[in-house]
N, C-alpha and C. Protein backbone atom coordinates (compact mmCIF):
# COMPACT_ATOMS: atom_id res chain seq x y z
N UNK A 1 -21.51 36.71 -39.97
CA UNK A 1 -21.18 37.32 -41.24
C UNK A 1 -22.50 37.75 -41.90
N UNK A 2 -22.42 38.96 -42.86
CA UNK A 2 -24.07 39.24 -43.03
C UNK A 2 -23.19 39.56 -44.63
N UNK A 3 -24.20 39.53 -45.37
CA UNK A 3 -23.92 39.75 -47.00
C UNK A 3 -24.62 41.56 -47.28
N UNK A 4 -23.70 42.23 -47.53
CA UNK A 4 -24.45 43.13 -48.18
C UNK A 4 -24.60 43.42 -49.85
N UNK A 5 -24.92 44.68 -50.25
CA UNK A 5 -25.36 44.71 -51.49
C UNK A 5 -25.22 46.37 -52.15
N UNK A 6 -24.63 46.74 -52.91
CA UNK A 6 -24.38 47.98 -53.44
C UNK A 6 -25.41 47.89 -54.43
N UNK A 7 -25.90 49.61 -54.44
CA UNK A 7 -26.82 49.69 -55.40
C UNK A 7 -26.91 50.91 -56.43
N UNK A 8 -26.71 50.79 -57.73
CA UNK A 8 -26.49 52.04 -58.32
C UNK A 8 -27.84 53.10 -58.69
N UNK A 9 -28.05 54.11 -58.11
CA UNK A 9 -28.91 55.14 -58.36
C UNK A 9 -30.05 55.05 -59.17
N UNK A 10 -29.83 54.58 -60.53
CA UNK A 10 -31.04 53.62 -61.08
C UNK A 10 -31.44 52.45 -60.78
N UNK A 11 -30.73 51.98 -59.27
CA UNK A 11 -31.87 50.62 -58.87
C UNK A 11 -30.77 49.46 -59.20
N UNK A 12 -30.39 50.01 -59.88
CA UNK A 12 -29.21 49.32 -60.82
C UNK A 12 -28.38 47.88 -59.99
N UNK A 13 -28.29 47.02 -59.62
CA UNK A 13 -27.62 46.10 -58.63
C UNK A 13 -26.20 45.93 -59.28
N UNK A 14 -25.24 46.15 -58.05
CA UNK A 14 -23.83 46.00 -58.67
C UNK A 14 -22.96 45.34 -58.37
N UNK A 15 -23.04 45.04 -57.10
CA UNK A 15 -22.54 43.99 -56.20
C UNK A 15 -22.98 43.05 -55.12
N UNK A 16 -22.76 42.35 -54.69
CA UNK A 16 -22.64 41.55 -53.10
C UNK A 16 -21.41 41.50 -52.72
N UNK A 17 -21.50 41.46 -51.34
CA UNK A 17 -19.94 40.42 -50.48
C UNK A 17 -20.47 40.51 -49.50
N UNK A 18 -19.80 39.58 -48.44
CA UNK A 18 -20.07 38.86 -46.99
C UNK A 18 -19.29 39.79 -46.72
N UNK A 19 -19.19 40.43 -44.97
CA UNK A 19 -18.23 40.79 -44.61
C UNK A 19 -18.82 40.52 -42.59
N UNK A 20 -17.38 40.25 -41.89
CA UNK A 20 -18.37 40.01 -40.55
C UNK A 20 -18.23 41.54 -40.09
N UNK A 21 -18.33 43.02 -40.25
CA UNK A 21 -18.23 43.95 -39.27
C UNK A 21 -19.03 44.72 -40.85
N UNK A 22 -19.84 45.73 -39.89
CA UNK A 22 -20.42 47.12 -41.02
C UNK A 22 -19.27 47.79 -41.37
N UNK A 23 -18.56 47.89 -40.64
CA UNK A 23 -17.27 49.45 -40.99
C UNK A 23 -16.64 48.66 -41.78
N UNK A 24 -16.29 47.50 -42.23
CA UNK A 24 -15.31 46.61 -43.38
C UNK A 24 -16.27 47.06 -44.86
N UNK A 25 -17.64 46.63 -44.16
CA UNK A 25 -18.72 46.76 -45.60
C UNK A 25 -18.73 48.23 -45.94
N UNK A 26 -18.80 48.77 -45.37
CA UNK A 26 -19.08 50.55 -45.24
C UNK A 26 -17.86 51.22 -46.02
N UNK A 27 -16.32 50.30 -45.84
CA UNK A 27 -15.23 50.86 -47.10
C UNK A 27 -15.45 50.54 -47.90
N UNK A 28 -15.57 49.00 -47.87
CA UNK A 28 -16.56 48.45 -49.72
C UNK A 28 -17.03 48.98 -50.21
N UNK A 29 -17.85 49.70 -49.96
CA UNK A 29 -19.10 50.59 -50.49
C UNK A 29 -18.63 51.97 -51.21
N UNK A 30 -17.91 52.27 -49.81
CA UNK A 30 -17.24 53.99 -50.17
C UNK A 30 -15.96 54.30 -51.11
N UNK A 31 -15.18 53.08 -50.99
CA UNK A 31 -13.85 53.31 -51.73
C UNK A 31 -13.65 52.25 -52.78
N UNK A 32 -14.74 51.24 -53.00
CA UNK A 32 -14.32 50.34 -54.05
C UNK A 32 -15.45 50.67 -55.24
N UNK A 33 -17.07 50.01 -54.54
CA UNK A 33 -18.04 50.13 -55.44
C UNK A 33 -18.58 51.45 -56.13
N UNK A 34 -17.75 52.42 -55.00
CA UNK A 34 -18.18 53.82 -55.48
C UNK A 34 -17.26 55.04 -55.33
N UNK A 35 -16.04 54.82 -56.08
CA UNK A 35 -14.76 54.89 -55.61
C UNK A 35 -15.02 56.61 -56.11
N UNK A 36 -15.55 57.45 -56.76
CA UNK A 36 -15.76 58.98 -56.76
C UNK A 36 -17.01 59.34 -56.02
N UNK A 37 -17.23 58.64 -54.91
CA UNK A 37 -18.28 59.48 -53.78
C UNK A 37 -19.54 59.94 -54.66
N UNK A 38 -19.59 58.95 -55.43
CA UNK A 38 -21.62 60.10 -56.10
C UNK A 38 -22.04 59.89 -55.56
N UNK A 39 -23.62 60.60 -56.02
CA UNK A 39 -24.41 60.60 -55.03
C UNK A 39 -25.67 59.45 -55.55
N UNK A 40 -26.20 59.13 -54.35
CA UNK A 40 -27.47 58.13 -54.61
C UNK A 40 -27.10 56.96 -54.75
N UNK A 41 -25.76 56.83 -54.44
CA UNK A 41 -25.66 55.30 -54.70
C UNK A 41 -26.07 54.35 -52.84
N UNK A 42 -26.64 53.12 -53.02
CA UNK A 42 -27.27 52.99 -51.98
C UNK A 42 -26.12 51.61 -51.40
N UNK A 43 -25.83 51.10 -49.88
CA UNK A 43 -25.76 49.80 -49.49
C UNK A 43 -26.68 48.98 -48.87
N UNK A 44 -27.10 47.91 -48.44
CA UNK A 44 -28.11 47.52 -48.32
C UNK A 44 -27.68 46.39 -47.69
N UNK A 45 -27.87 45.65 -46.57
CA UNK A 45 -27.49 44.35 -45.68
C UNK A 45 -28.61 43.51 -45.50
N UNK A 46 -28.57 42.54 -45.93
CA UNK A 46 -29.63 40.81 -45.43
C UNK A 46 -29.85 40.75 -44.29
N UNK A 47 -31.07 41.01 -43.72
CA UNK A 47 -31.53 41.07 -42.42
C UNK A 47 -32.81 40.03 -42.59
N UNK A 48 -32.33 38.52 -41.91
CA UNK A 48 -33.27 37.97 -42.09
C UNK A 48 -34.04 37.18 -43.80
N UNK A 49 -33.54 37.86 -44.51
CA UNK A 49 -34.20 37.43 -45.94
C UNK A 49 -34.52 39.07 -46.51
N UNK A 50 -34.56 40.06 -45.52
CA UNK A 50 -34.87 41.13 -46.10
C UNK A 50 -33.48 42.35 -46.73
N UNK A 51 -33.67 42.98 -47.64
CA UNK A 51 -32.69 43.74 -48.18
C UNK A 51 -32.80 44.81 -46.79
N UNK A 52 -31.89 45.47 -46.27
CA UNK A 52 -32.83 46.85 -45.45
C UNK A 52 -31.49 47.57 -45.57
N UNK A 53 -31.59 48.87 -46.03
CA UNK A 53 -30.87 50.40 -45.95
C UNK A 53 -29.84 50.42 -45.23
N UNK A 54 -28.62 50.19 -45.29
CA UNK A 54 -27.54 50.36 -44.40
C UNK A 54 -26.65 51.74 -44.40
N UNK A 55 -26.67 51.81 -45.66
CA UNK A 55 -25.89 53.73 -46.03
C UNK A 55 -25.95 54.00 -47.25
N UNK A 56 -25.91 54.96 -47.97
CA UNK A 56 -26.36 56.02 -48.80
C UNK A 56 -25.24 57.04 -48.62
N UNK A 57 -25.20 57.41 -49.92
CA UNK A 57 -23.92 58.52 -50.80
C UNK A 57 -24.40 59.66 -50.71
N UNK A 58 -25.16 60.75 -49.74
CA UNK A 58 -26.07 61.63 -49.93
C UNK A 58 -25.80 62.34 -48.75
N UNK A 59 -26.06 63.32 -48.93
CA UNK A 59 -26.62 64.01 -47.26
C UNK A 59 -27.33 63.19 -46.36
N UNK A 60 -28.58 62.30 -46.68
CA UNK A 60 -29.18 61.55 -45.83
C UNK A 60 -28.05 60.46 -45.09
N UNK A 61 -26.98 59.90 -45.74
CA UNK A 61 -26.17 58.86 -45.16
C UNK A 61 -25.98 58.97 -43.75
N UNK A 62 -26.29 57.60 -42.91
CA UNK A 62 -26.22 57.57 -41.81
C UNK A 62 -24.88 57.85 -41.45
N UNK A 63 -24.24 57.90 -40.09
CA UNK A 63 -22.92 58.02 -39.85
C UNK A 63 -22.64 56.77 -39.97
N UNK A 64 -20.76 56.83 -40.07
CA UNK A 64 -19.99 55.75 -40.80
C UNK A 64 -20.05 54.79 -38.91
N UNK A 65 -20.29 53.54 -39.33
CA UNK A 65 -20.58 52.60 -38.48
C UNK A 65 -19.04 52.09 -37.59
N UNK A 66 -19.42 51.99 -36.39
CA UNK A 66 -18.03 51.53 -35.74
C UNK A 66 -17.77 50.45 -35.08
């Protein structure tokens, strides 16, 4: 299980939750914490102790994880 972390555009911290698969966290992100698709809003997964980049509301967003 890994904890991720939603992040609002100003840095802003808005959430956590555990989830065991990316594509469970990856709806979290897309249809709850950021339920009108803006942009810049960031997710972010515990790797180790470290925050690190998991997906982004943007053109840059990686593809949706499977």
């Amino acid at each position: 299980m890994a904890t991720y972390l939603a992040i609002k555009p100003d840095s802003e911290f808005i959430d956590t939750k555990d989830f065991d698969n990316a594509r469970d966290a990856y709806d979290w992100h897309s249809s709850i914490e950021v339920p009108s698709h803006e942009l810049d809003y960031q997710m972010k997964v515990d790797q180790d102790g470290r925050w690190v980049m998991s997906a982004r509301t943007d053109s840059s967003e990686p593809g949706v994880p499977r």
